[in-house]
PDB file of N, CA and C in Angstrom:
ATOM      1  N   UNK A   1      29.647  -2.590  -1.609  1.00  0.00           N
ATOM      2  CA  UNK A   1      28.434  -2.709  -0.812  1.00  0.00           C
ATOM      3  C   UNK A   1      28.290  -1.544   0.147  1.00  0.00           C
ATOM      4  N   UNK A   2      29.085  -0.532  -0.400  1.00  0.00           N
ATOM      5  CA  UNK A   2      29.190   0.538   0.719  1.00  0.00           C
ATOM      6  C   UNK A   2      27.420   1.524   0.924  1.00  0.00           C
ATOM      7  N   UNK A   3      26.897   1.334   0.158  1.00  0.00           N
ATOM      8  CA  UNK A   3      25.769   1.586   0.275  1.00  0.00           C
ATOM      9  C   UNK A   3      24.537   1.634   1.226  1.00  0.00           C
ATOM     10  N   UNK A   4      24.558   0.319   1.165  1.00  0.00           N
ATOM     11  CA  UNK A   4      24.284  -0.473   2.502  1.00  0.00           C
ATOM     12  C   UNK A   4      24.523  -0.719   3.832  1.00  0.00           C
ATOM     13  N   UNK A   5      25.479  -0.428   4.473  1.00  0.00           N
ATOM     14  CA  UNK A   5      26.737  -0.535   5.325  1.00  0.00           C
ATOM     15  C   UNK A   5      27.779  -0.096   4.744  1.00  0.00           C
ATOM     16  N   UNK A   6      28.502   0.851   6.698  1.00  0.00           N
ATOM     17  CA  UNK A   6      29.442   1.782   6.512  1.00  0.00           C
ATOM     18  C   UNK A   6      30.748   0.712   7.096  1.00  0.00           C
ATOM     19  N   UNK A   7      30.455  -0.544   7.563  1.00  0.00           N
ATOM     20  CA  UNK A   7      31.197  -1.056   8.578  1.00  0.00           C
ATOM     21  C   UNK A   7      31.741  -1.783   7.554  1.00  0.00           C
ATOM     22  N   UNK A   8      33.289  -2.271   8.229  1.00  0.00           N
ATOM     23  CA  UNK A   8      33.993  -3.253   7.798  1.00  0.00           C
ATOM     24  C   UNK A   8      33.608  -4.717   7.264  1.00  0.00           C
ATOM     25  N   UNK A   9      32.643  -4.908   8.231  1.00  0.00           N
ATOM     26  CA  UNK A   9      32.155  -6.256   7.684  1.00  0.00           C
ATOM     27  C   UNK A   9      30.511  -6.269   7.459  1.00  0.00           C
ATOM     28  N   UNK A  10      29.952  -6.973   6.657  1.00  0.00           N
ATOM     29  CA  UNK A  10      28.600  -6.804   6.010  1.00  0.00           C
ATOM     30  C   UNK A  10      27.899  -8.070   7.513  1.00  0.00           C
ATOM     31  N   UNK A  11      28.424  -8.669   8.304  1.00  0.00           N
ATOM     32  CA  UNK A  11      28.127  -9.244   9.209  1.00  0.00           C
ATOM     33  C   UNK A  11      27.754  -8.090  10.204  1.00  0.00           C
ATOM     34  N   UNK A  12      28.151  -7.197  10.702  1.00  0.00           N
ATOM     35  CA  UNK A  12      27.720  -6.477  11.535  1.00  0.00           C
ATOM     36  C   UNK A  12      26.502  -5.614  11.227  1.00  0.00           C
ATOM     37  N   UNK A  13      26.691  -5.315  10.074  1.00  0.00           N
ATOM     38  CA  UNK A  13      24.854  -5.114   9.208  1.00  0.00           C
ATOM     39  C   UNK A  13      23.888  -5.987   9.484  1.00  0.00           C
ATOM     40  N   UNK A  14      24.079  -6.565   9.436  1.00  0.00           N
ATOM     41  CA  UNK A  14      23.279  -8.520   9.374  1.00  0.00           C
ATOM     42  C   UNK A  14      22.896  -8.633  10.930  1.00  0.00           C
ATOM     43  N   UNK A  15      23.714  -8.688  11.644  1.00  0.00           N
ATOM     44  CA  UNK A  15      23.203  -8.794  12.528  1.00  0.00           C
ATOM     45  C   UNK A  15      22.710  -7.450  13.621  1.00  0.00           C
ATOM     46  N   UNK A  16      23.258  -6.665  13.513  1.00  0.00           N
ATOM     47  CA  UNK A  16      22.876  -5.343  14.418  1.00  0.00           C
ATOM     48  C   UNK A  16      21.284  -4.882  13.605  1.00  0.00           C
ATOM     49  N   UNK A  17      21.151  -4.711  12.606  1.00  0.00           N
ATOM     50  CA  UNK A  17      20.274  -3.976  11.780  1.00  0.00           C
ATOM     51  C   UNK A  17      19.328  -4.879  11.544  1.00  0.00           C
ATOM     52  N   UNK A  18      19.790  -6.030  10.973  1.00  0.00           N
ATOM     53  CA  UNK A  18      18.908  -6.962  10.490  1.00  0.00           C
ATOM     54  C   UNK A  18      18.093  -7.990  11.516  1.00  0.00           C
ATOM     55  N   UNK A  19      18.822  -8.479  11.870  1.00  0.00           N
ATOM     56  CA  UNK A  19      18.193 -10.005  12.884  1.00  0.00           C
ATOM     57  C   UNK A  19      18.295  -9.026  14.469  1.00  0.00           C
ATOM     58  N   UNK A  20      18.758  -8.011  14.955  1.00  0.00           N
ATOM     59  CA  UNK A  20      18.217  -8.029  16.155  1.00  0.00           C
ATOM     60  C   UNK A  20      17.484  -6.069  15.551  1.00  0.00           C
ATOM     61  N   UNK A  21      17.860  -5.457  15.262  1.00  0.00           N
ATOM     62  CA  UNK A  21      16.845  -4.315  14.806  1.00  0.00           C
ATOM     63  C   UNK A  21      15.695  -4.631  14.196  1.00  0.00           C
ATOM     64  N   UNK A  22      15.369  -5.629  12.871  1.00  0.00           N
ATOM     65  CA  UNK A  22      14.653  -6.214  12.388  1.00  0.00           C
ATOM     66  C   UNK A  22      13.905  -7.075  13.383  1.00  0.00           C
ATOM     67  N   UNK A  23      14.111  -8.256  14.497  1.00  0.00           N
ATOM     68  CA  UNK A  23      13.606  -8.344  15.078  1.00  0.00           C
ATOM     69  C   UNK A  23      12.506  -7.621  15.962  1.00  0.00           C
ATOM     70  N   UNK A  24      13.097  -6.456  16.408  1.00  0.00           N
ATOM     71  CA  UNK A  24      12.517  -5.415  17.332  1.00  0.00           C
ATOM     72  C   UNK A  24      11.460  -5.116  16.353  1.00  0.00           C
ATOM     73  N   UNK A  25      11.811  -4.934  15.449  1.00  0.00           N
ATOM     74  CA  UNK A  25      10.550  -3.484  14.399  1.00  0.00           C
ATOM     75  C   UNK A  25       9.572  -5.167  13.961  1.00  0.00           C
ATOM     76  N   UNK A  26       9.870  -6.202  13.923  1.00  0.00           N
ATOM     77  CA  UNK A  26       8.893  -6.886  13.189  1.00  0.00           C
ATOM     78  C   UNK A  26       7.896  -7.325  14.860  1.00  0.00           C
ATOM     79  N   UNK A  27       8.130  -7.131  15.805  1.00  0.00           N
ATOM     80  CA  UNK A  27       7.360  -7.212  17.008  1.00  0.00           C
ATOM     81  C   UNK A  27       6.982  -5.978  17.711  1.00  0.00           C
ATOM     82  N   UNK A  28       7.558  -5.201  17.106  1.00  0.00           N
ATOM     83  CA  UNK A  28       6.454  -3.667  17.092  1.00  0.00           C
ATOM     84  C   UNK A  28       5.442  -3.733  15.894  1.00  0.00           C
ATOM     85  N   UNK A  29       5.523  -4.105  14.853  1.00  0.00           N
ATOM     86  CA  UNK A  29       4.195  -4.028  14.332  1.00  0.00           C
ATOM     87  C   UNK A  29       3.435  -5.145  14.642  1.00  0.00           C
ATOM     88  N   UNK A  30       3.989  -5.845  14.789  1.00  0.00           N
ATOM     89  CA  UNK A  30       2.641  -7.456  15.788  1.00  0.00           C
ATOM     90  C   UNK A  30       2.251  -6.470  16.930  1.00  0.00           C
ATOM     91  N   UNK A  31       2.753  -5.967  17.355  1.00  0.00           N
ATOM     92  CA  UNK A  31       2.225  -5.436  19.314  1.00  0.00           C
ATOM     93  C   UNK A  31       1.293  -3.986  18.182  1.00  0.00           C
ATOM     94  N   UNK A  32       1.682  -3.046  17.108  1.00  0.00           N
ATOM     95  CA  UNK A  32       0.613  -2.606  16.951  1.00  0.00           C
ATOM     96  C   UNK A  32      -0.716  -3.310  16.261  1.00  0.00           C
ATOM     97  N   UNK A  33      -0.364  -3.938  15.556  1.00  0.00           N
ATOM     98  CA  UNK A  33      -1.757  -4.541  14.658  1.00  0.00           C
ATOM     99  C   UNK A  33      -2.595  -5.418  15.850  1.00  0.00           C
ATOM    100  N   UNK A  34      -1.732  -5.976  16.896  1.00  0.00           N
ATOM    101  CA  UNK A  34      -2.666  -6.462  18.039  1.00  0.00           C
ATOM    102  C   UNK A  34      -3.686  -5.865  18.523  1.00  0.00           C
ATOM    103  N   UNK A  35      -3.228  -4.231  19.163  1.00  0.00           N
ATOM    104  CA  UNK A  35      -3.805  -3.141  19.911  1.00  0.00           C
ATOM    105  C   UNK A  35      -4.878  -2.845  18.711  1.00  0.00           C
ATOM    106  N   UNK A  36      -5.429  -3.633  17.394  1.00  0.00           N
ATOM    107  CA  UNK A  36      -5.938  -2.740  16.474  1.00  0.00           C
ATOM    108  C   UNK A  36      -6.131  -0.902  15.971  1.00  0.00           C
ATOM    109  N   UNK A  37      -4.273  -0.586  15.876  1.00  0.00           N
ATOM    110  CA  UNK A  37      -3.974   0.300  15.745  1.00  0.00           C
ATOM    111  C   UNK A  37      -3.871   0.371  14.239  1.00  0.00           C
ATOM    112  N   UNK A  38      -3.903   1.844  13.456  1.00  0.00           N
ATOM    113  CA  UNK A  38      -3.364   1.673  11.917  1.00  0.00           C
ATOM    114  C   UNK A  38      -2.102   1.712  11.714  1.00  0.00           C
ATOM    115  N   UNK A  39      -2.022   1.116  10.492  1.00  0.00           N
ATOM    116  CA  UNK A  39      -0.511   0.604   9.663  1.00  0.00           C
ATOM    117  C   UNK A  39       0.167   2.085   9.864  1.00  0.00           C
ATOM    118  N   UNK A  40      -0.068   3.370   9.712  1.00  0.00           N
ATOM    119  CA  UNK A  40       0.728   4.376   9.690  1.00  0.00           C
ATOM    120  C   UNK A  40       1.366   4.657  10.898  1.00  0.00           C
ATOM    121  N   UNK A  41       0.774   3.822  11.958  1.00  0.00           N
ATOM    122  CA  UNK A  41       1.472   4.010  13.321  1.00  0.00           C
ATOM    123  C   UNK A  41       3.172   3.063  13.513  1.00  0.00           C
ATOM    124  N   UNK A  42       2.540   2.335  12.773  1.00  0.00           N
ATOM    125  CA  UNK A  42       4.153   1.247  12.061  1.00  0.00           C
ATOM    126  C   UNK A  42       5.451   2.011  12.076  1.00  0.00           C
ATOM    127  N   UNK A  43       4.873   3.089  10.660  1.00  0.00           N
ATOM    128  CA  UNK A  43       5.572   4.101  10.045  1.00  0.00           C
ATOM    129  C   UNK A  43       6.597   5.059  11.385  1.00  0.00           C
ATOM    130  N   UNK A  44       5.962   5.838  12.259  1.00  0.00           N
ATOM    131  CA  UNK A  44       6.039   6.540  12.855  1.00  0.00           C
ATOM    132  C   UNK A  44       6.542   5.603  14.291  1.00  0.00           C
ATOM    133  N   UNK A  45       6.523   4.503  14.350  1.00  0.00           N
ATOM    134  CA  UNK A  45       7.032   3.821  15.694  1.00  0.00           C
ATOM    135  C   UNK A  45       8.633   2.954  15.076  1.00  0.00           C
ATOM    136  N   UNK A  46       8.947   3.238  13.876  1.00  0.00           N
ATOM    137  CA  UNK A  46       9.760   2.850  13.191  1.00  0.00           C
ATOM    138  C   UNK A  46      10.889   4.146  13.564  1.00  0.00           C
ATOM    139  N   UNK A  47      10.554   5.540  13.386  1.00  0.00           N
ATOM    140  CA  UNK A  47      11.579   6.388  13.797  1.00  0.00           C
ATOM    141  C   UNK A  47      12.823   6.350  14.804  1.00  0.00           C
ATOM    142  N   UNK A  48      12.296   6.417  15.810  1.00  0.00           N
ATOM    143  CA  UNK A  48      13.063   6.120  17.096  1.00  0.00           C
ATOM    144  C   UNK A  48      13.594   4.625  17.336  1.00  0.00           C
ATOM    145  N   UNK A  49      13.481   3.625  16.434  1.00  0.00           N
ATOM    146  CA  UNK A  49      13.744   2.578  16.690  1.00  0.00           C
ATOM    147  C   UNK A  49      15.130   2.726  15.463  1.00  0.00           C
ATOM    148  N   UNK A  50      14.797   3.369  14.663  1.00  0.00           N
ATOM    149  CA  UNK A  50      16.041   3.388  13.464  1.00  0.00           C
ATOM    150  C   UNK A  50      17.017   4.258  14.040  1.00  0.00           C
ATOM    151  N   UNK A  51      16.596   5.438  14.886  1.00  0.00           N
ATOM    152  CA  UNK A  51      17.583   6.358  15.583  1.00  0.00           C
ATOM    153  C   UNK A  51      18.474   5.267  16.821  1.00  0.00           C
ATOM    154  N   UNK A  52      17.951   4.279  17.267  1.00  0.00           N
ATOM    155  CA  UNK A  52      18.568   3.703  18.320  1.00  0.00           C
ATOM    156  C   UNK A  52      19.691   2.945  17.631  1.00  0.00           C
ATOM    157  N   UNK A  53      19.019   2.368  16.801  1.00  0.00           N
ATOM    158  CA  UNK A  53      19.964   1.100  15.882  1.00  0.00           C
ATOM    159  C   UNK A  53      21.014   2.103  15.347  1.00  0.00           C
ATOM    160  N   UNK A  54      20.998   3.003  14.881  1.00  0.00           N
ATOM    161  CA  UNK A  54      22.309   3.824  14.388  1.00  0.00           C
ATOM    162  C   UNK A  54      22.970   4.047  15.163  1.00  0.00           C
ATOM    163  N   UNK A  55      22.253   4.806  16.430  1.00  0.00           N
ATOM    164  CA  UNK A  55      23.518   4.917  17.658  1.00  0.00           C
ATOM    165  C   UNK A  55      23.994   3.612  18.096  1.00  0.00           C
ATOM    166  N   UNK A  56      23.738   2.435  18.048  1.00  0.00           N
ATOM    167  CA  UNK A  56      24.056   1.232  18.344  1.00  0.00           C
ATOM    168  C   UNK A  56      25.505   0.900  17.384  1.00  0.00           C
ATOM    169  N   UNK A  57      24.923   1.326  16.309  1.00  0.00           N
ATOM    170  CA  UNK A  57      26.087   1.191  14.957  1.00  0.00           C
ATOM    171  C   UNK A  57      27.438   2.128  15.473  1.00  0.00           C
ATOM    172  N   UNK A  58      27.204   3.796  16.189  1.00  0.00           N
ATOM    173  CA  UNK A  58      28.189   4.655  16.827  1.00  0.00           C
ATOM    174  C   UNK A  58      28.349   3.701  17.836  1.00  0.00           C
ATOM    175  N   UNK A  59      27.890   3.452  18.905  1.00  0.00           N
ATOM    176  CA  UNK A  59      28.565   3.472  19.783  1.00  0.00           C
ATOM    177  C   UNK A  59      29.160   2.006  19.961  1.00  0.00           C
ATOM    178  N   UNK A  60      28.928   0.651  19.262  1.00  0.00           N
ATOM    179  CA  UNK A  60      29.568  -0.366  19.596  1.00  0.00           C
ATOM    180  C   UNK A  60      30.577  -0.583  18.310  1.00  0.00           C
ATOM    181  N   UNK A  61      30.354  -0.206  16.717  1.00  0.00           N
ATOM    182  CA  UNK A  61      31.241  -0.012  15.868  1.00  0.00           C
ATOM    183  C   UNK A  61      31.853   1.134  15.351  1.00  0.00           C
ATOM    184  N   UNK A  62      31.810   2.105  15.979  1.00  0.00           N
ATOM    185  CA  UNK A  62      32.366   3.654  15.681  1.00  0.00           C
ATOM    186  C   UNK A  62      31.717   4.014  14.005  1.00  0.00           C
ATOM    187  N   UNK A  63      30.434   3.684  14.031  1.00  0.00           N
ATOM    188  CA  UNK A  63      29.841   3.967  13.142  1.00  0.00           C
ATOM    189  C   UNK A  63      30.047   5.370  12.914  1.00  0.00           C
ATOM    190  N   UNK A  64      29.022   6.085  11.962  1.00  0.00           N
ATOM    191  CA  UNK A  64      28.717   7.284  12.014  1.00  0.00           C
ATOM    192  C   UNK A  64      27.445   7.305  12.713  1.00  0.00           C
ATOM    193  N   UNK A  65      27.334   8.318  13.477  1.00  0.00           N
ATOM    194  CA  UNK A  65      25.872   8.907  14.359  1.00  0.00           C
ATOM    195  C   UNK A  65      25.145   9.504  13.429  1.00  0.00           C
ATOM    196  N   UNK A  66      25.339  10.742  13.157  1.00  0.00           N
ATOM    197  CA  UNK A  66      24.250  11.439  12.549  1.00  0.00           C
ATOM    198  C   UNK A  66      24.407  11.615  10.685  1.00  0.00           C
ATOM    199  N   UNK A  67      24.397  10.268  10.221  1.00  0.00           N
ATOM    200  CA  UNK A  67      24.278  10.375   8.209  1.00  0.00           C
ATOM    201  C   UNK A  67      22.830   9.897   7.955  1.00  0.00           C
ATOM    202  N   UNK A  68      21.978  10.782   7.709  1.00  0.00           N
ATOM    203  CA  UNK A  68      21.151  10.535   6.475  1.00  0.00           C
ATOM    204  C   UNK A  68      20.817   9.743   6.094  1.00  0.00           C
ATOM    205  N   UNK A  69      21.407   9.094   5.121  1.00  0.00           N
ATOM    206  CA  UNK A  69      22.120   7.906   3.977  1.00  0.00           C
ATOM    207  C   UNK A  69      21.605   6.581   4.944  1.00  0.00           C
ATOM    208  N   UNK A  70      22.317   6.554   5.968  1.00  0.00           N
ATOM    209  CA  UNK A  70      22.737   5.349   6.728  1.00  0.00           C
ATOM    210  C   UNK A  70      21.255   5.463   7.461  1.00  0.00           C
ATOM    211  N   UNK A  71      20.923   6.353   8.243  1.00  0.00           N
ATOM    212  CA  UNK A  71      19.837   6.214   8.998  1.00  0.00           C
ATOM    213  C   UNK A  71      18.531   5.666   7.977  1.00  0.00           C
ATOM    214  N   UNK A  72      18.729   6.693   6.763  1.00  0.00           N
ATOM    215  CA  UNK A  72      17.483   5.932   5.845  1.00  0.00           C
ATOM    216  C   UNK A  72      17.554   4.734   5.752  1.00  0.00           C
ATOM    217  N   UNK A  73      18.629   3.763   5.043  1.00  0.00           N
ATOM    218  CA  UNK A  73      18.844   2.479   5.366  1.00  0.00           C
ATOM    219  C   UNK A  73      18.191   1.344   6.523  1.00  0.00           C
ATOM    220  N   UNK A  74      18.837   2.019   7.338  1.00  0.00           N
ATOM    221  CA  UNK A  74      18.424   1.354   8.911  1.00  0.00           C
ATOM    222  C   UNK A  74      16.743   1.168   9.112  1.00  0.00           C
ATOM    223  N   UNK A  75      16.290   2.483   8.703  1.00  0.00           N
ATOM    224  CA  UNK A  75      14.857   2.742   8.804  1.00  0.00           C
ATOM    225  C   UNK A  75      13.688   2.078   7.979  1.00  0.00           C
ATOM    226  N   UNK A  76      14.741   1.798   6.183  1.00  0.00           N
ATOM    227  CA  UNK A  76      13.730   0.988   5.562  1.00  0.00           C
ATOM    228  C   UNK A  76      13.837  -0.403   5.881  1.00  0.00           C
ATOM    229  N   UNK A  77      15.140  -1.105   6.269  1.00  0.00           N
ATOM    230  CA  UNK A  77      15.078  -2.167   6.490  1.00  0.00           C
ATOM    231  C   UNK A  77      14.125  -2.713   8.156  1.00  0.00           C
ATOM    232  N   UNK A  78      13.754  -1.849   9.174  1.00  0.00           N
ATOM    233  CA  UNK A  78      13.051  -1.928   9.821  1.00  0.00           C
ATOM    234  C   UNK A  78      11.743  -1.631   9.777  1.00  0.00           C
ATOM    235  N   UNK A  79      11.370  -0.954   8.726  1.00  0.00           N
ATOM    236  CA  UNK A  79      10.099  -0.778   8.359  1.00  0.00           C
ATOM    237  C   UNK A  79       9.513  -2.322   7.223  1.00  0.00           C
ATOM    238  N   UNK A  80      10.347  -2.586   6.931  1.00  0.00           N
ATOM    239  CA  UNK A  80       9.787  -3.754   6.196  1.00  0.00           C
ATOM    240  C   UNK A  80       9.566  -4.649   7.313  1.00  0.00           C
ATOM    241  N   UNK A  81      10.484  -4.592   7.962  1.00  0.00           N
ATOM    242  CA  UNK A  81      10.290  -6.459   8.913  1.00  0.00           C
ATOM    243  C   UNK A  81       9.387  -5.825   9.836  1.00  0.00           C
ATOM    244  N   UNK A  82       8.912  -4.186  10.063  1.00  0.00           N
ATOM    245  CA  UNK A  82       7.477  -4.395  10.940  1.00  0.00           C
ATOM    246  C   UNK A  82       6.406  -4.264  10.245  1.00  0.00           C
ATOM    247  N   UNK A  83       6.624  -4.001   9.153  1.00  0.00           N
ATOM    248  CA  UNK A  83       5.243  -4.070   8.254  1.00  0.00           C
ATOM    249  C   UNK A  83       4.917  -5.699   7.679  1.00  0.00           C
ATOM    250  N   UNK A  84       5.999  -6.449   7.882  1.00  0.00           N
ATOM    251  CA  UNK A  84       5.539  -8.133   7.659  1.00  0.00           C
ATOM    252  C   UNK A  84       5.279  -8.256   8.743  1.00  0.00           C
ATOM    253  N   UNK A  85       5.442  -7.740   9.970  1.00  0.00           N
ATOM    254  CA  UNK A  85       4.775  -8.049  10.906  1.00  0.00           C
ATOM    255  C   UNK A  85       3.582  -7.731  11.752  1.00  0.00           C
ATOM    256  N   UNK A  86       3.015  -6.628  10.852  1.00  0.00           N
ATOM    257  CA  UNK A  86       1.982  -6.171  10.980  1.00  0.00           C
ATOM    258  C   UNK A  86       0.877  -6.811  10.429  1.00  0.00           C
ATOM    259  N   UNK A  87       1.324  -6.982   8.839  1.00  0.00           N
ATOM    260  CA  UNK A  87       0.450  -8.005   7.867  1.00  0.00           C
ATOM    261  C   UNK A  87       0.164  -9.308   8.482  1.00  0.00           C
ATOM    262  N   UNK A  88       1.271 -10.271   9.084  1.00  0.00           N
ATOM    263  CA  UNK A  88       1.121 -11.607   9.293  1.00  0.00           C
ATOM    264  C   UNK A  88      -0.177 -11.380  10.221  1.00  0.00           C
ATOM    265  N   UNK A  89       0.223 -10.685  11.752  1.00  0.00           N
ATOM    266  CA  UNK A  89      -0.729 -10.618  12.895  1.00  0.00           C
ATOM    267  C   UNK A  89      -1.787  -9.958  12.116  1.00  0.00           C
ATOM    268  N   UNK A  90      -2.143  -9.285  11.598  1.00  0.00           N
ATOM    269  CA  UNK A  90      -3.597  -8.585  11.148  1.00  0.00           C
ATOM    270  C   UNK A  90      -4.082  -9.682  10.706  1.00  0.00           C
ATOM    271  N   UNK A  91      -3.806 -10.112   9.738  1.00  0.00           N
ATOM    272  CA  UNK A  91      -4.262 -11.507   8.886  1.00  0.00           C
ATOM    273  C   UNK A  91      -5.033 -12.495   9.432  1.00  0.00           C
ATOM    274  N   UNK A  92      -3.925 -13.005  10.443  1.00  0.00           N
ATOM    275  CA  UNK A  92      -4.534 -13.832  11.852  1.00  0.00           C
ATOM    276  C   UNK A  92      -5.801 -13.646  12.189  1.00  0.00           C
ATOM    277  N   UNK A  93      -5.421 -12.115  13.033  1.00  0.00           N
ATOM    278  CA  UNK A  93      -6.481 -11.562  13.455  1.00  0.00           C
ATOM    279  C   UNK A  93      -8.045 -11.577  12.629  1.00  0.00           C
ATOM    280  N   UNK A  94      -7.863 -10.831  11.856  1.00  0.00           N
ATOM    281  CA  UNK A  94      -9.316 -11.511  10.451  1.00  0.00           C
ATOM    282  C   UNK A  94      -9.326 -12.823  10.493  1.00  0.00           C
ATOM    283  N   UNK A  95      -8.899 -13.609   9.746  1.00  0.00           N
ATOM    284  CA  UNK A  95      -9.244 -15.039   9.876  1.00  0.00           C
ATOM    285  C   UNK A  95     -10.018 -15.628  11.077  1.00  0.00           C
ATOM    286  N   UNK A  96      -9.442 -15.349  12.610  1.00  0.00           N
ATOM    287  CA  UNK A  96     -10.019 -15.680  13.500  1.00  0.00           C
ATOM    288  C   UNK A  96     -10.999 -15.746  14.133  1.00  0.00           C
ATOM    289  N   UNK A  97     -11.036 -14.463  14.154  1.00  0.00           N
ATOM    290  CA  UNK A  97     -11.864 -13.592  14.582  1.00  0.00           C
ATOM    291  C   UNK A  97     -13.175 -13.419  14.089  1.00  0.00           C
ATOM    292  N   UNK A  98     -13.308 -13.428  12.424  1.00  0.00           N
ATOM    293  CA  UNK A  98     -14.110 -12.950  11.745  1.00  0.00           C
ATOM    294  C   UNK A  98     -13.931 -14.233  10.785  1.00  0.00           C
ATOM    295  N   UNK A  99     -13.944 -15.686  11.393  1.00  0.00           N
ATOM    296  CA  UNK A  99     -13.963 -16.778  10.659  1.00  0.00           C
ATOM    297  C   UNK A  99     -14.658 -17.421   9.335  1.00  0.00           C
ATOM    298  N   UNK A 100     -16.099 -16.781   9.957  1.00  0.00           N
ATOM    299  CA  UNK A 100     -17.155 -16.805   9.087  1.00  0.00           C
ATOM    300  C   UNK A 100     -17.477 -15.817   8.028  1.00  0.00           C
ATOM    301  N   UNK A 101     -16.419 -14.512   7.919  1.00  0.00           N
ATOM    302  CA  UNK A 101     -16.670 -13.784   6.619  1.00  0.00           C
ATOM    303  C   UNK A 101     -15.627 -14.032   5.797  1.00  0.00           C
ATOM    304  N   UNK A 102     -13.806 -14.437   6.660  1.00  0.00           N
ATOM    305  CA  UNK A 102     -13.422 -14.412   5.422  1.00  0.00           C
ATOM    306  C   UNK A 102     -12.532 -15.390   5.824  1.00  0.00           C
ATOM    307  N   UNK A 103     -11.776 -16.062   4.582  1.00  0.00           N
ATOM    308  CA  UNK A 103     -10.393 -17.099   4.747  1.00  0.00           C
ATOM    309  C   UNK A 103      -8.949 -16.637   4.629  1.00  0.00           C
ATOM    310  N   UNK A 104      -8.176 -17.228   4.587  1.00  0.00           N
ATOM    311  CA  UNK A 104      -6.503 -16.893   4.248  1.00  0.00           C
ATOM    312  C   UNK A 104      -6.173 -17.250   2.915  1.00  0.00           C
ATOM    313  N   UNK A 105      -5.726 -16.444   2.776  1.00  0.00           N
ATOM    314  CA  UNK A 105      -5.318 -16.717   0.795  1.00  0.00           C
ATOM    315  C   UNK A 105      -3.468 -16.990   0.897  1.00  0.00           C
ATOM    316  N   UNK A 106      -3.034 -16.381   1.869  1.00  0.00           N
ATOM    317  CA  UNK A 106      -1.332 -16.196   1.805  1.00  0.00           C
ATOM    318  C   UNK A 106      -1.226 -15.908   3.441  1.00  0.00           C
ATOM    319  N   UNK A 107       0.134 -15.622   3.930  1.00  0.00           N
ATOM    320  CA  UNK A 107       0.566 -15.103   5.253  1.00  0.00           C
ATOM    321  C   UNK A 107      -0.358 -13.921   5.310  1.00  0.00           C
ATOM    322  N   UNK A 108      -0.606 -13.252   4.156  1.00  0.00           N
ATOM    323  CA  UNK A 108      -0.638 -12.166   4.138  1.00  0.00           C
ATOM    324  C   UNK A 108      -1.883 -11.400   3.736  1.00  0.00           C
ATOM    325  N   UNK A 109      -2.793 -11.966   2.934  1.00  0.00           N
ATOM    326  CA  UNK A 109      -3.678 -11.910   2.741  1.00  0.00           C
ATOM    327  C   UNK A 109      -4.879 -12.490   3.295  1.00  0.00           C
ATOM    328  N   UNK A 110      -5.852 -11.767   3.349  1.00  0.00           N
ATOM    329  CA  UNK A 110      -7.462 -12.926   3.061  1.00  0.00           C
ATOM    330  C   UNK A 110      -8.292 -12.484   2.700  1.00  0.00           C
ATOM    331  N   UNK A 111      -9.515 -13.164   2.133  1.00  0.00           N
ATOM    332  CA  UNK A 111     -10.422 -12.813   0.972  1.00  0.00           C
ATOM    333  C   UNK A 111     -11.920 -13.104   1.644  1.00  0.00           C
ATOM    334  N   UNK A 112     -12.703 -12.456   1.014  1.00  0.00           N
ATOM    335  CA  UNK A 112     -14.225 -12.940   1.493  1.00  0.00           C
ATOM    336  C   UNK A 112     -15.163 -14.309   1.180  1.00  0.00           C
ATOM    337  N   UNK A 113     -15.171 -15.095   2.684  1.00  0.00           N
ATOM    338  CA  UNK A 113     -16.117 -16.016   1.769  1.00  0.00           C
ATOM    339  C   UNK A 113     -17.004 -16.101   1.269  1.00  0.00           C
ATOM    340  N   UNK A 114     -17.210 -16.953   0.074  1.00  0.00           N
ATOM    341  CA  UNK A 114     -18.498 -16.725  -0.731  1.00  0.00           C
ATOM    342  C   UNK A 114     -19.328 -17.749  -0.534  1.00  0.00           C
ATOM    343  N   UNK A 115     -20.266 -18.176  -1.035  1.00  0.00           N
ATOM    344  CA  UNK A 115     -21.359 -18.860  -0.869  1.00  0.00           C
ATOM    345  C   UNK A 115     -21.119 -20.292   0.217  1.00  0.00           C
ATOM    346  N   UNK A 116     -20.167 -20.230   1.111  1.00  0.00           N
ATOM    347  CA  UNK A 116     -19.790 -21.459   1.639  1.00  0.00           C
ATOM    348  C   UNK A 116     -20.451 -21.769   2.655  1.00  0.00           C
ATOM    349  N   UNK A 117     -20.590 -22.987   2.465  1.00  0.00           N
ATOM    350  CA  UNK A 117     -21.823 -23.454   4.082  1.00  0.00           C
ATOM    351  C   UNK A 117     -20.854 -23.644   5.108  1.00  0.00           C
TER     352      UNK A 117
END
């Protein structure tokens, strides 16, 4: 699983990267899709949040600081949990907002209503 994680245990992945990095990045894209900002701002507010989580990985598990490899990692797995969190809140947002043009199809989706009284 070395792929994935450089650390001894696949628990310190899990939780450093996943449930509290992942946390962070999936409430940065709710706080952007709120501000009705675009999805590419996701992208780009994802950087510095993957650079922190790695030094987090150096400095509390003697990770490596500066690999590539590892930072890409860090970065896609935080880009997913803020881009589900961009989708969920946008979604919302349409539905609510704009009740009367369209509905929810999924978390994630919604569609236009049609002929509905």
């Amino acid at each position: 699983m070395g792929i994935l994680y450089e650390e001894s245990s696949f628990g310190v992945f899990l939780l450093l990267t996943c449930i509290i990095g992942g946390g962070t990045a999936f409430m940065s894209g709710r706080a952007v899709a709120l501000t009705w900002k675009p999805i590419w701002q996701v992208a780009l507010y994802m950087v510095p949040l993957a650079a922190a989580v790695r030094f987090f990985h150096f400095a509390l598990f003697e990770g490596t600081l500066l690999t590539l490899h590892y930072y890409l990692v860090d970065y896609g797995v935080l880009l997913a949990a803020a881009l589900v969190g961009f989708r969920m809140t946008r979604t919302t947002q349409m539905v609510t907002q704009y009740r009367w043009l369209y509905r929810r199809t999924s978390p994630f989706t919604w569609a236009e209503r049609g002929g509905e009284a």
